[in-house]
C-alpha atoms as a PDB file:
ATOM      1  CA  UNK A   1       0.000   0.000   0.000  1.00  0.00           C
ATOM      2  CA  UNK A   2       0.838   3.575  -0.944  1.00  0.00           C
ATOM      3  CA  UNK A   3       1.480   5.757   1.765  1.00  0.00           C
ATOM      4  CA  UNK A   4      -1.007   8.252   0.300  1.00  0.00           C
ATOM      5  CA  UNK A   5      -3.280   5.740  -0.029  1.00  0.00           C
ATOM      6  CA  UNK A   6      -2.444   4.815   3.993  1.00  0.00           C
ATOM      7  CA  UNK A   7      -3.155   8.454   4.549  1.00  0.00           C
ATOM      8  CA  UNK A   8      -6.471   8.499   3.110  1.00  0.00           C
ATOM      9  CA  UNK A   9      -7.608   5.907   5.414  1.00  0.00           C
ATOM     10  CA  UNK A  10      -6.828   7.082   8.215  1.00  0.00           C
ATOM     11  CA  UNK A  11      -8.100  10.629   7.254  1.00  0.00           C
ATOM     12  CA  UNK A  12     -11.429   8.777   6.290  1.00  0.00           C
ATOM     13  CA  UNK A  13     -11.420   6.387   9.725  1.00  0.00           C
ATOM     14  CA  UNK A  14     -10.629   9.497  12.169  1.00  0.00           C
ATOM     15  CA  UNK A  15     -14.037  11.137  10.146  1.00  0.00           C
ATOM     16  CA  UNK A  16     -15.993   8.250  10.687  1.00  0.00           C
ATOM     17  CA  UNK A  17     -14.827   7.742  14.205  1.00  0.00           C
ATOM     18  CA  UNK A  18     -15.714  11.361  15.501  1.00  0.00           C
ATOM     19  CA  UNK A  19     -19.078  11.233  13.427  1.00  0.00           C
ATOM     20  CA  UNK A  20     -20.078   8.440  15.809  1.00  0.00           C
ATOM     21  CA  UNK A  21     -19.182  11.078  18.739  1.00  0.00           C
ATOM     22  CA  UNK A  22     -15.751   8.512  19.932  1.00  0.00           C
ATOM     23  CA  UNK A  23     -13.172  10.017  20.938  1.00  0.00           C
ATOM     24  CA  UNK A  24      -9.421   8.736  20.516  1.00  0.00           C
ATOM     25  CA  UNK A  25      -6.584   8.934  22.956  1.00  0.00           C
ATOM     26  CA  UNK A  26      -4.345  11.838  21.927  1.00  0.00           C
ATOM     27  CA  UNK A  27      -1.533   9.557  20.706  1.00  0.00           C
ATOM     28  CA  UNK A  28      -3.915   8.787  17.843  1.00  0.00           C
ATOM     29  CA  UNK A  29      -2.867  11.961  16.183  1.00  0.00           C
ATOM     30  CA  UNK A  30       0.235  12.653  16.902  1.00  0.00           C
ATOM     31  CA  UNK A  31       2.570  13.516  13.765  1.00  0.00           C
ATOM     32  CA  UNK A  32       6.564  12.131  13.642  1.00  0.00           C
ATOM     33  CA  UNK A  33       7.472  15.231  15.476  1.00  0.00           C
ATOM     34  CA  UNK A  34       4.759  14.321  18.092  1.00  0.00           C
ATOM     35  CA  UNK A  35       6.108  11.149  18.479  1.00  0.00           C
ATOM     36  CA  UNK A  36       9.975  12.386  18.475  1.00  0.00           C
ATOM     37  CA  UNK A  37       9.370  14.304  21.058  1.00  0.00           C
ATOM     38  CA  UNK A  38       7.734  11.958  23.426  1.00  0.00           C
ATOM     39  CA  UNK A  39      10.181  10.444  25.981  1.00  0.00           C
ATOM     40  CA  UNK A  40       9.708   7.102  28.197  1.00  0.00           C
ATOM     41  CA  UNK A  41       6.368   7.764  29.855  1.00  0.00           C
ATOM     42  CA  UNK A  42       5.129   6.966  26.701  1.00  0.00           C
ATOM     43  CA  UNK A  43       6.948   3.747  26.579  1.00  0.00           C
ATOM     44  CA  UNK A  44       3.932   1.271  27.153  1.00  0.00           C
ATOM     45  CA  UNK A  45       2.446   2.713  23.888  1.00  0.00           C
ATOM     46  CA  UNK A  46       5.292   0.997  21.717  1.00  0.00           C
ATOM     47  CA  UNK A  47       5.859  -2.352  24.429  1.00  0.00           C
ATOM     48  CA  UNK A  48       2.065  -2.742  24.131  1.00  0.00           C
ATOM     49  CA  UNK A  49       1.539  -1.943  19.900  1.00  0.00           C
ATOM     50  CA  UNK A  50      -1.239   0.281  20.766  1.00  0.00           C
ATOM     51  CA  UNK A  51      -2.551   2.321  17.975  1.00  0.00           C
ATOM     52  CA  UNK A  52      -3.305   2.347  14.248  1.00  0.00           C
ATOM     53  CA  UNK A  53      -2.574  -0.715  12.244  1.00  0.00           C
ATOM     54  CA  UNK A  54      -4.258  -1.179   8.494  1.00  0.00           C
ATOM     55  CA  UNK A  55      -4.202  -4.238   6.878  1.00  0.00           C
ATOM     56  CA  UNK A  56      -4.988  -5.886   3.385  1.00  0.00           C
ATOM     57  CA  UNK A  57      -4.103  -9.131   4.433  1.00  0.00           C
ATOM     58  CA  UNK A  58      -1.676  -9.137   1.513  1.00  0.00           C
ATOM     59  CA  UNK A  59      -3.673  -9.229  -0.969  1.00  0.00           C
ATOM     60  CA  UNK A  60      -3.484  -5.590  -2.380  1.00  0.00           C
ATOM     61  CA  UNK A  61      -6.487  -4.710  -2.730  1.00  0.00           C
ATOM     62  CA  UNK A  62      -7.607  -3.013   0.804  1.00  0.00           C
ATOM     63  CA  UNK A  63     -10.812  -1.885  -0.286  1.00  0.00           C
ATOM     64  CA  UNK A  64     -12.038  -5.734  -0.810  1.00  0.00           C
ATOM     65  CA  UNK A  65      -9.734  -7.403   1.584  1.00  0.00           C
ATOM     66  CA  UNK A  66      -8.719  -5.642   4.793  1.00  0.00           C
ATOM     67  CA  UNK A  67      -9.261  -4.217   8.065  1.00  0.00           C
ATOM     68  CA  UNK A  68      -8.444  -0.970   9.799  1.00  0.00           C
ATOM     69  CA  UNK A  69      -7.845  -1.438  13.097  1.00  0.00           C
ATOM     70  CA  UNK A  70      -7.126   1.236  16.246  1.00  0.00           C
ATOM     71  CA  UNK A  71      -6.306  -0.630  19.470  1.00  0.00           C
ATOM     72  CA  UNK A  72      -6.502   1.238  22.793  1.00  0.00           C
ATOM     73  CA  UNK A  73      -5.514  -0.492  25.463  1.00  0.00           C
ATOM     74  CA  UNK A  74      -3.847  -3.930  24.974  1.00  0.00           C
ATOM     75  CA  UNK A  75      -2.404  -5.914  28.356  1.00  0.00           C
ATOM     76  CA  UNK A  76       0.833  -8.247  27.698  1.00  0.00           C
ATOM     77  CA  UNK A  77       1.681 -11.766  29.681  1.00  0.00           C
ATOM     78  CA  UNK A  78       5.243 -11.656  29.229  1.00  0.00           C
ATOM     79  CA  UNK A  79       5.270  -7.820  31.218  1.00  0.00           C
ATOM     80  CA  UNK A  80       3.911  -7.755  34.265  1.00  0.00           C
ATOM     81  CA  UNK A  81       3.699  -3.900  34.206  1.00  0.00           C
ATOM     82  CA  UNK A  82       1.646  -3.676  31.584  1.00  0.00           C
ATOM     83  CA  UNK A  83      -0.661  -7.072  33.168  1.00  0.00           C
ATOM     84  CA  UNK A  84      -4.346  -6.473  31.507  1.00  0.00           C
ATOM     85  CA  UNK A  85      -6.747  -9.359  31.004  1.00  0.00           C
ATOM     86  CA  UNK A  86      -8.634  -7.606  28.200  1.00  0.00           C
ATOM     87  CA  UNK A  87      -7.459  -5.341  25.424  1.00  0.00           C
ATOM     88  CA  UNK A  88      -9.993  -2.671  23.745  1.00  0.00           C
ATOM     89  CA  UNK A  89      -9.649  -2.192  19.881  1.00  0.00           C
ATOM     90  CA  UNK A  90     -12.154  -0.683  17.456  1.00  0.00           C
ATOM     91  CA  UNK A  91     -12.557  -2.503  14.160  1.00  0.00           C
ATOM     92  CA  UNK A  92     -13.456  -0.708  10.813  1.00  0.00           C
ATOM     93  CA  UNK A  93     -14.166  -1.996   8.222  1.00  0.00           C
ATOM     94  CA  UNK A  94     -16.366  -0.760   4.580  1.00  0.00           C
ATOM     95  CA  UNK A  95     -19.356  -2.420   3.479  1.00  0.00           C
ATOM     96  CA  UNK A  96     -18.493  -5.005   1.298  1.00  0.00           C
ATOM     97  CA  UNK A  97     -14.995  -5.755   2.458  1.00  0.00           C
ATOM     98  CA  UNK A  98     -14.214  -8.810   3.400  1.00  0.00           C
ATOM     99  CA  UNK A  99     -11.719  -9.858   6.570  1.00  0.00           C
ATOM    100  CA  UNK A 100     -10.789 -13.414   6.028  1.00  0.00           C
ATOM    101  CA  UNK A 101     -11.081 -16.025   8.596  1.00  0.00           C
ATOM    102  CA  UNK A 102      -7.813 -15.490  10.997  1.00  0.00           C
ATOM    103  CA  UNK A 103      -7.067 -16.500  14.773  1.00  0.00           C
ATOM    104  CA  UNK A 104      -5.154 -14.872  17.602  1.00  0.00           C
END
């Protein structure tokens, strides 16, 4: 995927999401300066992978395969500091697309 094309998406998902009256940590829109700046307090977002991740499942063709995907809050078991029994992601996808079958 293009990075325009990543751009896009997000652009499109951040619309969607404050349509629907959600509202997204700040990290969500951050910019590489944002993130540059940040020092370890910020730490668990990276040990954690919270965030935006946008997938096509490899097939290249988001639109009909794929899933964008914003996770908020995601424990770990090998980290006892960041110990959560639940994780809290939001899941977007288009009408029509298609996430294949896939397992965690």
């Amino acid at each position: 995927m293009k990075r325009s094309e990543i751009n896009m998406i997000l652009r499109d998902a951040i619309e969607f999401i404050r349509s629907n009256h959600w509202a997204l940590p700040p990290y969500a829109y951050w910019n590489m300066q944002d993130w540059e700046s940040k020092g370890e307090e910020y730490q668990e977002i990276f040990d954690t992978m919270l965030g935006w991740d946008i997938t096509d499942f490899g097939s290249g063709n988001y639109y009909d395969i794929g899933l964008l995907m914003f996770t908020i809050r995601n424990g770990s078991f090998d980290n006892v500091q960041y110990e959560k029994p639940y994780a809290e992601k939001l899941l977007i996808s288009k009408k029509g697309q298609v996430t294949p079958l896939h397992y965690h």
